[in-house]
C-alpha atoms as a PDB file:
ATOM      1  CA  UNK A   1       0.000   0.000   0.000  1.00  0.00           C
ATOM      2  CA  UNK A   2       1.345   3.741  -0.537  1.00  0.00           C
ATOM      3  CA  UNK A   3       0.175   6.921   0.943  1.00  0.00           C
ATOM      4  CA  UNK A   4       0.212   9.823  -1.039  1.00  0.00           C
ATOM      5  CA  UNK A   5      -0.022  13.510  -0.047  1.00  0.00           C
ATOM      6  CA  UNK A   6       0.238  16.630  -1.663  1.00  0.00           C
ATOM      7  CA  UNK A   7       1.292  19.942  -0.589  1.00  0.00           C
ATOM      8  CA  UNK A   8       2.333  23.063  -2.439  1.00  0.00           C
ATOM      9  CA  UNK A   9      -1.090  24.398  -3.284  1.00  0.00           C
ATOM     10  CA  UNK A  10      -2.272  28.567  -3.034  1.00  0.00           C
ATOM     11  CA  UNK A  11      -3.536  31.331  -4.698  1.00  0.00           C
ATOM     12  CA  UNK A  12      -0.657  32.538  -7.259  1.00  0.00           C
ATOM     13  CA  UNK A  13      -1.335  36.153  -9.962  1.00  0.00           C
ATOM     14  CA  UNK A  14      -1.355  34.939 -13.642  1.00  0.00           C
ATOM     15  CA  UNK A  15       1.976  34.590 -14.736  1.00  0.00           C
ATOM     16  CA  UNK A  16       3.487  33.733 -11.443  1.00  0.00           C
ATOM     17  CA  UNK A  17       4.700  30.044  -9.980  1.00  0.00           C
ATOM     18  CA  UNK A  18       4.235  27.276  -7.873  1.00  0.00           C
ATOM     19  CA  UNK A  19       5.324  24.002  -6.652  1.00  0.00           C
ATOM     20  CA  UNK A  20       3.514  21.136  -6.123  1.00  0.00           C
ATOM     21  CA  UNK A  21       5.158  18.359  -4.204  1.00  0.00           C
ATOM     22  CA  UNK A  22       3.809  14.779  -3.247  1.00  0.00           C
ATOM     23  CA  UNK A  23       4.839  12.726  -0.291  1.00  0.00           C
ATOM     24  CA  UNK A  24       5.006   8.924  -0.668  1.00  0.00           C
ATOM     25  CA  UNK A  25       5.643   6.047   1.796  1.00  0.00           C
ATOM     26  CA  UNK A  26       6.272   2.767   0.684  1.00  0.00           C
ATOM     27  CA  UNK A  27       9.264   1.531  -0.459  1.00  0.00           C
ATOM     28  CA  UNK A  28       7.766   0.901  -4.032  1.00  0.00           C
ATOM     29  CA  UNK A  29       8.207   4.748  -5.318  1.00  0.00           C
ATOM     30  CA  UNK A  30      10.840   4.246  -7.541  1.00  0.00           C
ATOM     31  CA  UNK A  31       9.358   1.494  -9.645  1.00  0.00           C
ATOM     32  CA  UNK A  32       5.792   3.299  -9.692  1.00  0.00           C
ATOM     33  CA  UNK A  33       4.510   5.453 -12.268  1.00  0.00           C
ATOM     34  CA  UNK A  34       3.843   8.723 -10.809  1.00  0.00           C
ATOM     35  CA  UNK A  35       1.405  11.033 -12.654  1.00  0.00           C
ATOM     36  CA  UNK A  36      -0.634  14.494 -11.664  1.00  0.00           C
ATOM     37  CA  UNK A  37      -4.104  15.150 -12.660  1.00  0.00           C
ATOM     38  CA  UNK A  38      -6.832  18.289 -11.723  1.00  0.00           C
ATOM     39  CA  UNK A  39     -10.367  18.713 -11.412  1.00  0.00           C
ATOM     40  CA  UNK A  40     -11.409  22.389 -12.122  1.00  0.00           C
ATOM     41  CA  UNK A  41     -14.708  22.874 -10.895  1.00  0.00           C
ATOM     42  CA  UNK A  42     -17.869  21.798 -13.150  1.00  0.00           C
ATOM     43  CA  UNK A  43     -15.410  19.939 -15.359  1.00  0.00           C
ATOM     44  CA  UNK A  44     -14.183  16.307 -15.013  1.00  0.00           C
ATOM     45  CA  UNK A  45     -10.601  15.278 -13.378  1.00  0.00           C
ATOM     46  CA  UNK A  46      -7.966  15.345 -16.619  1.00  0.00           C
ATOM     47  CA  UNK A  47      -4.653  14.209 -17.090  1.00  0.00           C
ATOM     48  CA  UNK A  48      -1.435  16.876 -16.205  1.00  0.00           C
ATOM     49  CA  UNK A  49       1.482  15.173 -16.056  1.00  0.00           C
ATOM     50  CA  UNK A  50       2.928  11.804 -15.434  1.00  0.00           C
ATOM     51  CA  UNK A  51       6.715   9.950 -15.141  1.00  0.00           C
ATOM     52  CA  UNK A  52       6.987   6.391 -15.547  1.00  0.00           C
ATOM     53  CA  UNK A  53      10.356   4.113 -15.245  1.00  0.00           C
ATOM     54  CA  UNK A  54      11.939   1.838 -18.247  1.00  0.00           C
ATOM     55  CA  UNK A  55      12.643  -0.596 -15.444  1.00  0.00           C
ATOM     56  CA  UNK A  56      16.083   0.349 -15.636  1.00  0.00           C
ATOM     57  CA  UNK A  57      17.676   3.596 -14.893  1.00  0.00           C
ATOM     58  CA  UNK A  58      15.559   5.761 -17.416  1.00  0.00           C
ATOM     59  CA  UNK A  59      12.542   7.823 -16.231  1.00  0.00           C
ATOM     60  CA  UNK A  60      10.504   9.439 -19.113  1.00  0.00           C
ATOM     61  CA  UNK A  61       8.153  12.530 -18.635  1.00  0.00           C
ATOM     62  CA  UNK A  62       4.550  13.291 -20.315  1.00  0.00           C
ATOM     63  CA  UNK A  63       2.252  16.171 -20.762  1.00  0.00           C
ATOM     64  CA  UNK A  64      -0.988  17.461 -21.454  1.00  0.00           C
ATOM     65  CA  UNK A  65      -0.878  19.894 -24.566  1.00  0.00           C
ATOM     66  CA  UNK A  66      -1.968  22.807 -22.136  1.00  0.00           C
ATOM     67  CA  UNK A  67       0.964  22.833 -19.852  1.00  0.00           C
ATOM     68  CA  UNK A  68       3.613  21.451 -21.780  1.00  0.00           C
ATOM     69  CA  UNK A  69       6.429  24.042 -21.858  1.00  0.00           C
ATOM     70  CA  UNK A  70       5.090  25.280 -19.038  1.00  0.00           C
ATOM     71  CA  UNK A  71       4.851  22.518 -16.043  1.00  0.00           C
ATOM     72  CA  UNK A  72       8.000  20.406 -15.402  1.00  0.00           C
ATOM     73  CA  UNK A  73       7.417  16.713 -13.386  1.00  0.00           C
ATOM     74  CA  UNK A  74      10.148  15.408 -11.548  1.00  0.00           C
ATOM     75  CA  UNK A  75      11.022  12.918  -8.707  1.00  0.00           C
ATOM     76  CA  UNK A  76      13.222  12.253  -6.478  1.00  0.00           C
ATOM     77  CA  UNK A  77      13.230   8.856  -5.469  1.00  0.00           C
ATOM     78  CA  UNK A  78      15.504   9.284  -2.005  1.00  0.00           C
ATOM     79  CA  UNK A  79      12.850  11.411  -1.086  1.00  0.00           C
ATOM     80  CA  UNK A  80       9.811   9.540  -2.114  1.00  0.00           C
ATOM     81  CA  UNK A  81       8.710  12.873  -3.178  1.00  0.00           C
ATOM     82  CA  UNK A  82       7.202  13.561  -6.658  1.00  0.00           C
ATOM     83  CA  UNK A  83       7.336  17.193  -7.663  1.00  0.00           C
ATOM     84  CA  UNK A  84       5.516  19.418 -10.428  1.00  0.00           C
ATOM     85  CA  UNK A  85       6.848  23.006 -11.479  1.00  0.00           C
ATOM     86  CA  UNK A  86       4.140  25.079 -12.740  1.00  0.00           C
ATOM     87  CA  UNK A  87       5.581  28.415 -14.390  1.00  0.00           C
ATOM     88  CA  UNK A  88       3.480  31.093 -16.819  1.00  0.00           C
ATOM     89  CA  UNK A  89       0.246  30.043 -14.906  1.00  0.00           C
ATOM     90  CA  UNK A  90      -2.842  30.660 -15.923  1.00  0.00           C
ATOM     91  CA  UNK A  91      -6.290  31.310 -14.588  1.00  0.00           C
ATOM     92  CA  UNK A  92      -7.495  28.654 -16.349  1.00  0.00           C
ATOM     93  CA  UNK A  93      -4.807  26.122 -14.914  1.00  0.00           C
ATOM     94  CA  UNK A  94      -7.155  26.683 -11.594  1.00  0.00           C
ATOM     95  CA  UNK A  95      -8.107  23.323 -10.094  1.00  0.00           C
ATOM     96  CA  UNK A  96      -7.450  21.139  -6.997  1.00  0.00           C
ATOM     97  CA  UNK A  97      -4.531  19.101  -8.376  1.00  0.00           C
ATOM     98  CA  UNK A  98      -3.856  15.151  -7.447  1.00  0.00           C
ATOM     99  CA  UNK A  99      -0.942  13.530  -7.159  1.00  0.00           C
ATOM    100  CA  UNK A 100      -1.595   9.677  -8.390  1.00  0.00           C
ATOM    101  CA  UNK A 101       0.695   6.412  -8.646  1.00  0.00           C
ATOM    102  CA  UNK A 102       0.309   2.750  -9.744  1.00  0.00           C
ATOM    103  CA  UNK A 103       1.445  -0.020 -12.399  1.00  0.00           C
ATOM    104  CA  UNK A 104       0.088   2.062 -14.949  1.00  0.00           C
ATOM    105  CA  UNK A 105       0.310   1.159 -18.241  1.00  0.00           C
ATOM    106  CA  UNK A 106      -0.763   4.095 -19.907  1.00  0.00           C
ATOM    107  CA  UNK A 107      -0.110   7.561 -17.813  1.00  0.00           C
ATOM    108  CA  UNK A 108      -2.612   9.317 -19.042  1.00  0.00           C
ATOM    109  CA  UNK A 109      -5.722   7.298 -18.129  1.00  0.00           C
ATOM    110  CA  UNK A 110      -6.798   7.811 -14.207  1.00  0.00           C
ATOM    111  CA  UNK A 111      -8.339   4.608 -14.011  1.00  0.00           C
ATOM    112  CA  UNK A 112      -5.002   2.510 -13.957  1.00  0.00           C
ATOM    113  CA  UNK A 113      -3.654   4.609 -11.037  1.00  0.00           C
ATOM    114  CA  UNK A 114      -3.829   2.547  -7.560  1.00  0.00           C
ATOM    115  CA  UNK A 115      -3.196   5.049  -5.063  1.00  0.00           C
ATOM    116  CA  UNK A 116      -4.463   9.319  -4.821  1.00  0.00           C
ATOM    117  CA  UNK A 117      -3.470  11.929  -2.575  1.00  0.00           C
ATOM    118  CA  UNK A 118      -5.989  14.276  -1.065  1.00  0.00           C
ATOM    119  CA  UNK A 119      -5.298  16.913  -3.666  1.00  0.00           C
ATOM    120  CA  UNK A 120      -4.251  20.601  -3.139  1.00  0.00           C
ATOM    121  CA  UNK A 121      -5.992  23.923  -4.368  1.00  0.00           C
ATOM    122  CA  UNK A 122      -3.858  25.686  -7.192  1.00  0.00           C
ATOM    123  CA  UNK A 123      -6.033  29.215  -7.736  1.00  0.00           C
ATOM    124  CA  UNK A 124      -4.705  31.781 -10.402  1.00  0.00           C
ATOM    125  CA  UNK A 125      -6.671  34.832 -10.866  1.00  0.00           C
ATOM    126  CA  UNK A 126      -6.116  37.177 -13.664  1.00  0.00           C
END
């Protein structure tokens, strides 16, 4: 079983930056793919972000079309901490953001994730 739990969240000005982080016990992290999704209100949760591992040394990032060149995932796997970088936000990047992780097969597809955080509020106002 892993906990997750995210932290990082606030109210930023459009154009400004944040930093998500996720907190994960277990001793599984490394090996799990690791993945961010939101939920703005009204509107379904969608996929952000998500890092998976080649079962070797090689971890590979993914992103939505909205935030790529903007948001940056990362991990570190000492830490059991999965991060996300959000820079040039947005008001409509506004949502309460989840931190996910599993066996995954395909990242982008919340289904296949075994374990959520909480989530954290990311507000951007214009």
């Amino acid at each position: 079983q892993v906990q997750l739990v995210e932290s990082g969240g606030g109210t930023v000005q459009g154009g400004g930056s944040l930093r998500l982080s996720c907190a994960a016990s277990g001793r599984t992290f490394s090996s799990l793919t690791m993945g961010w999704f939101r939920q703005a209100p009204g509107k379904e949760r969608e996929f952000v972000a998500a890092t998976t591992w080649d079962r070797g040394s090689i971890y590979y990032a993914y992103y939505a079309d909205s935030v790529k060149g903007r948001f940056t995932i990362s991990r570190d796997n000492a830490k059991n901490t999965l991060y996300l970088k959000m820079n040039s936000l947005k008001p409509e990047d506004t949502a309460v953001y989840y931190c996910a992780g599993g066996a995954a097969a395909s990242y982008d597809i919340e289904s296949l994730y075994d374990y959520w955080g909480q989530g954290t509020q990311v507000t951007v106002s214009s």
